[in-house]
N, C-alpha and C. Protein backbone atom coordinates (compact mmCIF):
# COMPACT_ATOMS: atom_id res chain seq x y z
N UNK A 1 -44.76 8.46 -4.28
CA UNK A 1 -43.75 7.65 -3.65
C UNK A 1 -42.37 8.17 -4.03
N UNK A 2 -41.50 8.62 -3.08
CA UNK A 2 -40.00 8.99 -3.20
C UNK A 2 -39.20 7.57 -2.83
N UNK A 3 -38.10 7.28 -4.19
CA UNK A 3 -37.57 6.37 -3.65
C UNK A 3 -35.98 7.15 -3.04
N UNK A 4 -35.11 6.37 -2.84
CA UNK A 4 -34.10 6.67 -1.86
C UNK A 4 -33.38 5.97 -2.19
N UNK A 5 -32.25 7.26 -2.68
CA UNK A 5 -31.50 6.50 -3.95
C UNK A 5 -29.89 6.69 -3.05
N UNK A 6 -29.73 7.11 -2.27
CA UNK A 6 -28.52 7.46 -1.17
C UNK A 6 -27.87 6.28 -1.69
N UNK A 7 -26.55 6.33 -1.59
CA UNK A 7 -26.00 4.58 -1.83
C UNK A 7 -24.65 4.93 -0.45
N UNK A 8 -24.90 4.15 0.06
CA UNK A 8 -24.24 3.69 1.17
C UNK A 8 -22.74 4.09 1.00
N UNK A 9 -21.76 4.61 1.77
CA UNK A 9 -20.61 5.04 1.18
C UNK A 9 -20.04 4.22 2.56
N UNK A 10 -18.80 2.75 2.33
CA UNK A 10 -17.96 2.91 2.87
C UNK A 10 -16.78 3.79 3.87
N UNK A 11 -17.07 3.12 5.38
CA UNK A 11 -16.32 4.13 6.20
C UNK A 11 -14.95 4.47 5.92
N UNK A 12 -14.11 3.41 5.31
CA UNK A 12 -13.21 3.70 4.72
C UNK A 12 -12.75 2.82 3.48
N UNK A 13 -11.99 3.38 2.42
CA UNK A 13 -11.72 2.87 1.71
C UNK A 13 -10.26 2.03 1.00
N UNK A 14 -9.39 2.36 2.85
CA UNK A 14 -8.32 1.56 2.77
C UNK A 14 -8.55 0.12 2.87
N UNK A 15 -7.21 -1.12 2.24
CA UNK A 15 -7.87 -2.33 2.03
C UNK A 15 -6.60 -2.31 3.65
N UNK A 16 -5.43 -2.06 2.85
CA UNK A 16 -4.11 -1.80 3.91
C UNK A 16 -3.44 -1.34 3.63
N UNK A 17 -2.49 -1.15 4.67
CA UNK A 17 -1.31 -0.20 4.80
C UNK A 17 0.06 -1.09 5.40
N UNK A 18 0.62 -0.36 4.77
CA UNK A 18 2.60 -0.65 5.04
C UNK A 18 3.35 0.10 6.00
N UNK A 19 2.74 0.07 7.47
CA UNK A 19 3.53 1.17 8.47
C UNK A 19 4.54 1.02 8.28
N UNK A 20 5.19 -0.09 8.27
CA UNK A 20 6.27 -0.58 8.46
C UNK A 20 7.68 0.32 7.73
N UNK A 21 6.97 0.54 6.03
CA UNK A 21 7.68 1.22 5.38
C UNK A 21 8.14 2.73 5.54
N UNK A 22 6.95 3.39 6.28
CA UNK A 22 7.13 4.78 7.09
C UNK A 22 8.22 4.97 8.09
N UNK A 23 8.28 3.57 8.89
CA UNK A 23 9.42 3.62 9.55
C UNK A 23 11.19 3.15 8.73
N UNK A 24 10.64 2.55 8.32
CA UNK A 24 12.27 1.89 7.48
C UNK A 24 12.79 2.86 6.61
N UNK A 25 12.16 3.73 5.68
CA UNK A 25 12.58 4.41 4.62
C UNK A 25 11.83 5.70 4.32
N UNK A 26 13.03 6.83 3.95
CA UNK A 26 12.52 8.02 3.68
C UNK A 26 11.57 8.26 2.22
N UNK A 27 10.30 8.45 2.00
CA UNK A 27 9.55 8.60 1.20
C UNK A 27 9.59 9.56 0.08
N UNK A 28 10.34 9.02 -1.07
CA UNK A 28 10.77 10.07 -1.97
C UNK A 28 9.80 10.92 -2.74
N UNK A 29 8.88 9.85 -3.02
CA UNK A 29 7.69 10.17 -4.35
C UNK A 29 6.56 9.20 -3.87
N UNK A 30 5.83 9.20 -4.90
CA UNK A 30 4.50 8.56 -4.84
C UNK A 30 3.87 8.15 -6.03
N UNK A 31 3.34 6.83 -6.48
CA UNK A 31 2.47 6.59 -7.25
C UNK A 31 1.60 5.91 -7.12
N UNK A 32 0.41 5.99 -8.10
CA UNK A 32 -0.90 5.10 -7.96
C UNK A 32 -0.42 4.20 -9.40
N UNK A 33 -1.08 2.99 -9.00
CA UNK A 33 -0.91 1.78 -10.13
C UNK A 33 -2.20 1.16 -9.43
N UNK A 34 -2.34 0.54 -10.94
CA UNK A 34 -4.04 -0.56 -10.43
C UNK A 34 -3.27 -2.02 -10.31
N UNK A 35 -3.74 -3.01 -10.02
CA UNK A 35 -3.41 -4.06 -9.60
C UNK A 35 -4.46 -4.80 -10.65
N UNK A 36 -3.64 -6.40 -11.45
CA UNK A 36 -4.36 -7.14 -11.99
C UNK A 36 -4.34 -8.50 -11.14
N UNK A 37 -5.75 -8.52 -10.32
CA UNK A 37 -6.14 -9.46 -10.11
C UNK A 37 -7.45 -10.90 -10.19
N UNK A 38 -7.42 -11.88 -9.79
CA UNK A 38 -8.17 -12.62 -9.93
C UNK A 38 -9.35 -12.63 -9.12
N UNK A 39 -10.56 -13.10 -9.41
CA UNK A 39 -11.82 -12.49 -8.62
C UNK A 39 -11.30 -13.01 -7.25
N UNK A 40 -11.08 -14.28 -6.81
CA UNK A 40 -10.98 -14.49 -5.59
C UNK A 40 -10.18 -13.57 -4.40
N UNK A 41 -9.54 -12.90 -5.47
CA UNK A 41 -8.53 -11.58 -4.69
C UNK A 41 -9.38 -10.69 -4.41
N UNK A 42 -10.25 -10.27 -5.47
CA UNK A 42 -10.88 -9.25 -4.93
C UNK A 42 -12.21 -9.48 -3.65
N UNK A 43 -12.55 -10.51 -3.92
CA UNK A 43 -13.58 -10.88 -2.57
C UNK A 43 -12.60 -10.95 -1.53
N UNK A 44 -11.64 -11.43 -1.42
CA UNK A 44 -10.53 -11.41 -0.55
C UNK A 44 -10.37 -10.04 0.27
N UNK A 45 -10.33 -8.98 -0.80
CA UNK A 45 -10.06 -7.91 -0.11
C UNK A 45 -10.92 -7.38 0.14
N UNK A 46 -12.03 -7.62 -0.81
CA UNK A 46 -13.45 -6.94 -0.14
C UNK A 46 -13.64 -7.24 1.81
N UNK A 47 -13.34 -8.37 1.78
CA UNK A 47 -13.31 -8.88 3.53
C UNK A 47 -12.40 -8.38 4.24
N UNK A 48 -11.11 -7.94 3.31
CA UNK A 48 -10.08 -7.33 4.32
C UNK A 48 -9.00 -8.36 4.87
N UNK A 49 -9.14 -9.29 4.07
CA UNK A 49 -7.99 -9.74 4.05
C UNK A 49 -6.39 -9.66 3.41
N UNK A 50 -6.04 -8.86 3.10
CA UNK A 50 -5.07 -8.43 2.77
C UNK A 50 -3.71 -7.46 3.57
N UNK A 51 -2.36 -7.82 2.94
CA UNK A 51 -1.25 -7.73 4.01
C UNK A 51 0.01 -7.32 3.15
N UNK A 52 0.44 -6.20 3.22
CA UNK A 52 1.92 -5.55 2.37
C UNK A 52 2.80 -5.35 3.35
N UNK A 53 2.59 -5.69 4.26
CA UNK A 53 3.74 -5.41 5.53
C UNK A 53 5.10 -5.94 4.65
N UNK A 54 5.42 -7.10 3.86
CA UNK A 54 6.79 -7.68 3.43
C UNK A 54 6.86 -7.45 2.13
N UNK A 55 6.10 -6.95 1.26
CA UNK A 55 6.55 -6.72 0.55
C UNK A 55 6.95 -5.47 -0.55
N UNK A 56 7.38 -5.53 -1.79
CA UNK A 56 8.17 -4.84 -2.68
C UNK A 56 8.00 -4.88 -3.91
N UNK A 57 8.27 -3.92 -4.78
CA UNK A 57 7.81 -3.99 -6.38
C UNK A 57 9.27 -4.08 -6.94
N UNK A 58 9.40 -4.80 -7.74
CA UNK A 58 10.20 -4.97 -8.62
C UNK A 58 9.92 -4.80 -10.03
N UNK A 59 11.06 -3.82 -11.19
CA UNK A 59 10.33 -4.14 -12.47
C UNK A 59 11.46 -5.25 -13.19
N UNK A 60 10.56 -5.72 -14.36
CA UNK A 60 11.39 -6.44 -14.84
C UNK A 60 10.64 -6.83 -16.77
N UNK A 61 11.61 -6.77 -17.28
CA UNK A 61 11.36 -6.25 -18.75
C UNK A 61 9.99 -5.57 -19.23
N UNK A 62 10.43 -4.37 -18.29
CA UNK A 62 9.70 -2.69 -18.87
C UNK A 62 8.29 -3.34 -18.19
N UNK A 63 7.83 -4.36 -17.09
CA UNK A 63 6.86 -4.16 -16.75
C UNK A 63 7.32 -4.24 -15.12
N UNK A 64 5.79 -3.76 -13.95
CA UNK A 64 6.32 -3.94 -12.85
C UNK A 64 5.01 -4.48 -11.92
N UNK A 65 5.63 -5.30 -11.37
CA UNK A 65 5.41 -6.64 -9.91
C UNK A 65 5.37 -6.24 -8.93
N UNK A 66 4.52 -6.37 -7.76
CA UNK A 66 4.08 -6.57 -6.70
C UNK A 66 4.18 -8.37 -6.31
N UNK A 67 5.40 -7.93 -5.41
CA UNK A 67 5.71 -9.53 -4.80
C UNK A 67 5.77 -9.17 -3.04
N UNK A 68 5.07 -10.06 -2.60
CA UNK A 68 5.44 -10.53 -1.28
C UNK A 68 4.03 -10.09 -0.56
N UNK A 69 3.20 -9.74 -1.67
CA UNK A 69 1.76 -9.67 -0.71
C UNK A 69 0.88 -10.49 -0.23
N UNK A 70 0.45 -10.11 0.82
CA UNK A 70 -0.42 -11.75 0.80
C UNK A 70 -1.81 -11.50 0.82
N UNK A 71 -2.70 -12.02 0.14
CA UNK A 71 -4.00 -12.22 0.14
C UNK A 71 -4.51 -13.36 0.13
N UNK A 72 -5.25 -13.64 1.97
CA UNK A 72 -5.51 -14.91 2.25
C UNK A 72 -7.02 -15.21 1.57
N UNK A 73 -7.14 -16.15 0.84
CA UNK A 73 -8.36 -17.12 0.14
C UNK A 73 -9.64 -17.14 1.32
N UNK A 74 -10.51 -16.92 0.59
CA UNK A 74 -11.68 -17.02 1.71
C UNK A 74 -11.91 -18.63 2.05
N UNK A 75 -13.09 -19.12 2.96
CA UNK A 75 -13.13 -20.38 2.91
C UNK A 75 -13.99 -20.55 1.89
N UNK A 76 -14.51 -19.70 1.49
CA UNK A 76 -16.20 -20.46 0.28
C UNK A 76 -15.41 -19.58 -1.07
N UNK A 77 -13.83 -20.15 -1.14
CA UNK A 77 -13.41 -19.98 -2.39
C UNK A 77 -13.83 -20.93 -3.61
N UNK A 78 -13.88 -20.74 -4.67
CA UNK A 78 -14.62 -21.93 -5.77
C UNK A 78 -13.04 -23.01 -5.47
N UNK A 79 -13.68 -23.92 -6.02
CA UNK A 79 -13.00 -25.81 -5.99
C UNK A 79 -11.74 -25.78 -7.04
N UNK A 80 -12.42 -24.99 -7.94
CA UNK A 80 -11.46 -25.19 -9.16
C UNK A 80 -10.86 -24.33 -9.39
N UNK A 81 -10.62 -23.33 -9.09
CA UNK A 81 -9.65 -22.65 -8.81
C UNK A 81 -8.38 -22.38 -7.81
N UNK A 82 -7.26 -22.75 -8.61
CA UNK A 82 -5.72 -22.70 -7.63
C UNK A 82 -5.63 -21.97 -6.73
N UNK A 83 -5.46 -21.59 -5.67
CA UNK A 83 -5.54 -20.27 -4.64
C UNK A 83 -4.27 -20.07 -4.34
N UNK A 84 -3.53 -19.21 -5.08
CA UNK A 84 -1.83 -19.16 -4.42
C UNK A 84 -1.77 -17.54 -3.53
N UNK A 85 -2.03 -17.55 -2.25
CA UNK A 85 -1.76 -16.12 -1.68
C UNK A 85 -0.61 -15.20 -1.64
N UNK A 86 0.35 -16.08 -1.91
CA UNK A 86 1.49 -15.10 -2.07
C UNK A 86 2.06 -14.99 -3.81
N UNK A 87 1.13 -15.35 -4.90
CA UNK A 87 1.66 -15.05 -5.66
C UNK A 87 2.17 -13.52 -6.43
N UNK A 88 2.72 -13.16 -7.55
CA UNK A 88 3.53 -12.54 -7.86
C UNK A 88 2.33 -11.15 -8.95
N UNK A 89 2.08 -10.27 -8.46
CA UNK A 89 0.48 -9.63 -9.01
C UNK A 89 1.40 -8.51 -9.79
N UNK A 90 1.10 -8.37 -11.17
CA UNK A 90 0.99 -7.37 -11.85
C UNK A 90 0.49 -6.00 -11.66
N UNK A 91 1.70 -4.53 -11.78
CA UNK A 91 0.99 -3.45 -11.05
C UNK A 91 0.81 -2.79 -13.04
N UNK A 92 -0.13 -2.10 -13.09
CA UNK A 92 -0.73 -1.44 -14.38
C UNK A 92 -0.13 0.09 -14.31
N UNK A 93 0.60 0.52 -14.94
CA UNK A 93 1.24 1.39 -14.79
C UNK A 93 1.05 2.52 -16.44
N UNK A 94 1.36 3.33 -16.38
CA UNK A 94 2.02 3.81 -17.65
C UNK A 94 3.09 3.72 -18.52
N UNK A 95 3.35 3.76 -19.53
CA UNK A 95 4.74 3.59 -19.76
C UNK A 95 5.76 4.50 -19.89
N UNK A 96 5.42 6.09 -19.45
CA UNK A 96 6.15 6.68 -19.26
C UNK A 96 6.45 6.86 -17.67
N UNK A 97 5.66 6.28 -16.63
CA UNK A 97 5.81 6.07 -15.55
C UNK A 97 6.66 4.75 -15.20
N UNK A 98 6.88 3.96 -15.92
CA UNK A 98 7.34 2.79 -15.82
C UNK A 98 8.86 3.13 -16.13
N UNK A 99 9.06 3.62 -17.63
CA UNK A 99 10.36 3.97 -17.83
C UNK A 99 11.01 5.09 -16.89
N UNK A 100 10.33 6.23 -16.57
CA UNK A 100 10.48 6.96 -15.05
C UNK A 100 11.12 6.37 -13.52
N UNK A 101 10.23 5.25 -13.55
CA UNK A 101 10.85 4.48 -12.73
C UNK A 101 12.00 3.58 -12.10
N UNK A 102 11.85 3.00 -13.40
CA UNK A 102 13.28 2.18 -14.03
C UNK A 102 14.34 2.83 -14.21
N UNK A 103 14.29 4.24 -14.38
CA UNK A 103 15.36 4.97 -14.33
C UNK A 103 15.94 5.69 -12.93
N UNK A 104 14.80 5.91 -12.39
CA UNK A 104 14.87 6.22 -10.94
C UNK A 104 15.54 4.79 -10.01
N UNK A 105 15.12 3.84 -10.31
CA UNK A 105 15.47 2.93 -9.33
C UNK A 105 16.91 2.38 -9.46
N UNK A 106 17.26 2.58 -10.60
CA UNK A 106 18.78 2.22 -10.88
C UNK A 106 19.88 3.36 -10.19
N UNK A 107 19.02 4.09 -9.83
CA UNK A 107 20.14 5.22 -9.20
C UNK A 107 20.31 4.21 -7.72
N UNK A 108 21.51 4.77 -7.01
CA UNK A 108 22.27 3.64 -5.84
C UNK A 108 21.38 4.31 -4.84
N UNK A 109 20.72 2.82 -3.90
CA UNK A 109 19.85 3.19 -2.66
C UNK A 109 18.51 3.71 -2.86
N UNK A 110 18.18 3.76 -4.03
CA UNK A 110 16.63 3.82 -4.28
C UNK A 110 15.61 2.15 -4.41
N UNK A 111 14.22 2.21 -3.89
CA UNK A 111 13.92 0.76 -4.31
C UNK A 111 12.34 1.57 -4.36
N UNK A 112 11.50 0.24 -4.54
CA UNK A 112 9.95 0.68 -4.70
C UNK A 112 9.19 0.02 -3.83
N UNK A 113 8.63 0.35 -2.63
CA UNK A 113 7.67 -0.51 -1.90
C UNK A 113 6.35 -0.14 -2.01
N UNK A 114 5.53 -1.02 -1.88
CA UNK A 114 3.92 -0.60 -1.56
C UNK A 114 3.58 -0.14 -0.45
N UNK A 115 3.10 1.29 -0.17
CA UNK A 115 2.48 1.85 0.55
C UNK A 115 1.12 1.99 1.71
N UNK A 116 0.08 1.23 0.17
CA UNK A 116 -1.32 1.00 0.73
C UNK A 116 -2.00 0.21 -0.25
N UNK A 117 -3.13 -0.53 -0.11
CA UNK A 117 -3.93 -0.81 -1.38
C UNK A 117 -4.99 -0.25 -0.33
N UNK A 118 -5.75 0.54 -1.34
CA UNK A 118 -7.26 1.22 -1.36
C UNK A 118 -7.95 0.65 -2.96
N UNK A 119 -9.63 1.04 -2.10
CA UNK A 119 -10.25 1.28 -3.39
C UNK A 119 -10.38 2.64 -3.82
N UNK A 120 -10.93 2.66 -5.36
CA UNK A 120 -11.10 3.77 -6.41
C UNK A 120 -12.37 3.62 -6.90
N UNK A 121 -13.35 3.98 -6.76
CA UNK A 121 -14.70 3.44 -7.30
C UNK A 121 -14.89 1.58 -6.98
N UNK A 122 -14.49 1.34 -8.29
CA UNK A 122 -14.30 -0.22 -7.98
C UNK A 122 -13.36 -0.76 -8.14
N UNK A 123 -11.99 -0.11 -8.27
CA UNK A 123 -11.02 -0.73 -8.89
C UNK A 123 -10.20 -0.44 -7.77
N UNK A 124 -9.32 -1.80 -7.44
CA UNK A 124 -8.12 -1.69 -6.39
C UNK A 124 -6.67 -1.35 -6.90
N UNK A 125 -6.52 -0.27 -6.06
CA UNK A 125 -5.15 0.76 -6.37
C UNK A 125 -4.51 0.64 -5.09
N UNK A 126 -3.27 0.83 -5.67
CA UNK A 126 -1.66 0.64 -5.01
C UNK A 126 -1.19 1.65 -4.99
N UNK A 127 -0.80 2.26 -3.66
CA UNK A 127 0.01 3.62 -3.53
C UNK A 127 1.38 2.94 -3.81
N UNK A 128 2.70 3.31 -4.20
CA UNK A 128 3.49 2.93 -4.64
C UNK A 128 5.00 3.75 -4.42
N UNK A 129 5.47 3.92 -3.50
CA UNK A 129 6.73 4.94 -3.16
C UNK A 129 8.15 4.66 -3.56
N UNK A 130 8.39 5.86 -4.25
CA UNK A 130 9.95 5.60 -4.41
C UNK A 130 10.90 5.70 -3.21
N UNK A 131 11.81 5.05 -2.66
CA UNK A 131 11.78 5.21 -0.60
C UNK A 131 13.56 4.95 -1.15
N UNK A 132 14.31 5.77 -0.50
CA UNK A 132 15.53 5.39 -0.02
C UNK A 132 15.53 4.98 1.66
N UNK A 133 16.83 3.86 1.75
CA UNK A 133 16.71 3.71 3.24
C UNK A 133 16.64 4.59 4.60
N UNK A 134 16.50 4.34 5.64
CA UNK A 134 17.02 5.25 6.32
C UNK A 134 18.22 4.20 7.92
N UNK A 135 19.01 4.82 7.69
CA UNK A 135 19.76 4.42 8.76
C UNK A 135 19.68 4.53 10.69
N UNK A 136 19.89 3.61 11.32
CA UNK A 136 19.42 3.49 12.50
C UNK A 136 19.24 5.10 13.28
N UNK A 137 19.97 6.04 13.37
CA UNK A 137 20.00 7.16 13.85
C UNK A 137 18.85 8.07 13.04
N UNK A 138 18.44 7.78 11.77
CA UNK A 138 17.49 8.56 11.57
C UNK A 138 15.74 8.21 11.94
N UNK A 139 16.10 6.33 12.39
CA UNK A 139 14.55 6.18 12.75
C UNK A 139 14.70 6.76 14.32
N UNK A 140 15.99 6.68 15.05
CA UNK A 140 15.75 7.38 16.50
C UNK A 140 15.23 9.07 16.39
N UNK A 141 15.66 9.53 15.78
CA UNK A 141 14.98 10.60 15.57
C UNK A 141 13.63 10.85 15.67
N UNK A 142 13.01 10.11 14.22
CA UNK A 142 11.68 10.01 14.17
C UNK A 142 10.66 9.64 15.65
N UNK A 143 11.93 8.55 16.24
CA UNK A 143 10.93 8.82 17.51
C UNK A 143 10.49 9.63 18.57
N UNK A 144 11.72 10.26 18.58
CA UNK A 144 11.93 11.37 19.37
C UNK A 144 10.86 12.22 19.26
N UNK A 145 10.70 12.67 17.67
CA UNK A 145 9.93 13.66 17.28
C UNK A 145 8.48 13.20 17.78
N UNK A 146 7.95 11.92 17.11
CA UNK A 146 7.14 11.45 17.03
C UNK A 146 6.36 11.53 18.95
N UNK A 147 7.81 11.53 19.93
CA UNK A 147 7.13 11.32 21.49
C UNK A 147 7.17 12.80 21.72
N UNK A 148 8.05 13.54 21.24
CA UNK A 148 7.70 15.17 21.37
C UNK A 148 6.12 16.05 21.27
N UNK A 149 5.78 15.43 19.52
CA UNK A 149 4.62 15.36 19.54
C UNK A 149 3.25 15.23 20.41
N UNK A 150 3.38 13.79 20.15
CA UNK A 150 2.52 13.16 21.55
C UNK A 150 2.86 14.04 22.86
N UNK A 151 3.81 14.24 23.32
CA UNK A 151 3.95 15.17 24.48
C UNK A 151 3.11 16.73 24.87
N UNK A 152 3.50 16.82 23.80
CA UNK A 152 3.03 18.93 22.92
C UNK A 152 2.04 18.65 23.39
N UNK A 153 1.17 17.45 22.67
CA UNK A 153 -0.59 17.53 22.63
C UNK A 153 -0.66 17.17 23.84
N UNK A 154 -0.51 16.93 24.47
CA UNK A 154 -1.00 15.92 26.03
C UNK A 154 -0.93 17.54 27.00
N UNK A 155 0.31 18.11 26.57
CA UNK A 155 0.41 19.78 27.37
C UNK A 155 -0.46 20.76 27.28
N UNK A 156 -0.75 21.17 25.78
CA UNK A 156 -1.56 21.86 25.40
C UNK A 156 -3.08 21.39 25.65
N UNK A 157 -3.46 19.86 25.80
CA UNK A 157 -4.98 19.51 26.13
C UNK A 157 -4.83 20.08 27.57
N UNK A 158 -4.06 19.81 28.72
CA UNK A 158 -4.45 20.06 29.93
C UNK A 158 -4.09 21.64 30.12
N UNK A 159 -3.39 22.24 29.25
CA UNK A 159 -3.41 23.55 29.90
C UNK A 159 -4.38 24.49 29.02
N UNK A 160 -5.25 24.02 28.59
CA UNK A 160 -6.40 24.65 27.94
C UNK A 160 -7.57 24.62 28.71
N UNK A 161 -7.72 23.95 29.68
CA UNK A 161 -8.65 23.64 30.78
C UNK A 161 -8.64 24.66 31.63
């Protein structure tokens, strides 16, 4: 008897994403941080309920926050437990990444938004970008480019035929 030990691999392992931030701000850097949460969060996101569209990391005495995310409560959440979805989640960082940061962000027009939460084996991670703004003429651009694009390919599919 062969048993069959294959273990099922998730089609993907994004929970979500922050388009939003791709459009608003130029993407300086990048980090991964783990997130400390409570089980109901993580069944939460196991379902895919989860949403960074609004929000932002802030640090604040040498540690740093993830505020404005929301992770909606399942219905067969336990009784006794508080369910606050928009509360204020701890990102796990290093501390030479932290002080890195803190130094980076104090420079004028730098801030920190969340990118994505994915999983890592089992542990939920936060892409984490250092983003300066970008001003109205540089998201017209992006579109431009962005319908140029789309254009190119639409040319090149039919004149390959």
């Amino acid at each position: 008897m062969t048993k069959n030990n294959a273990k099922k691999k998730p089609t993907s392992s994004t929970i979500a994403l922050n388009r939003k931030a791709r459009h608003e701000y130029f993407v300086e850097e990048k980090f991964e941080a783990g997130l400390e949460l409570q089980g109901w969060e993580v069944k939460s996101m196991r379902a895919g309920k989860a949403n960074i569209g609004d929000a932002y990391v802030f640090l604040k005495n040498g540690e740093a926050y993830l505020f404005g995310a929301t992770i909606t409560p399942l219905n067969v959440a336990s009784t006794h437990v508080v369910c606050d979805p928009q509360r204020t989640r701890k990102l796990l960082l290093n501390r030479r990444e932290l002080d890195r940061l803190a130094g980076l962000t104090e420079r004028e027009g730098y801030t920190l938004v969340p990118l994505a939460l994915y999983w890592h084996k089992s542990w939920v991670k936060a892409e984490i970008g250092l983003v300066k703004g970008k001003k109205s003429h540089d998201k017209r651009e992006d579109v431009k480019e962005r319908d140029w694009k789309r254009e190119k390919a639409r040319v090149m599919k039919h004149s390959n035929r």
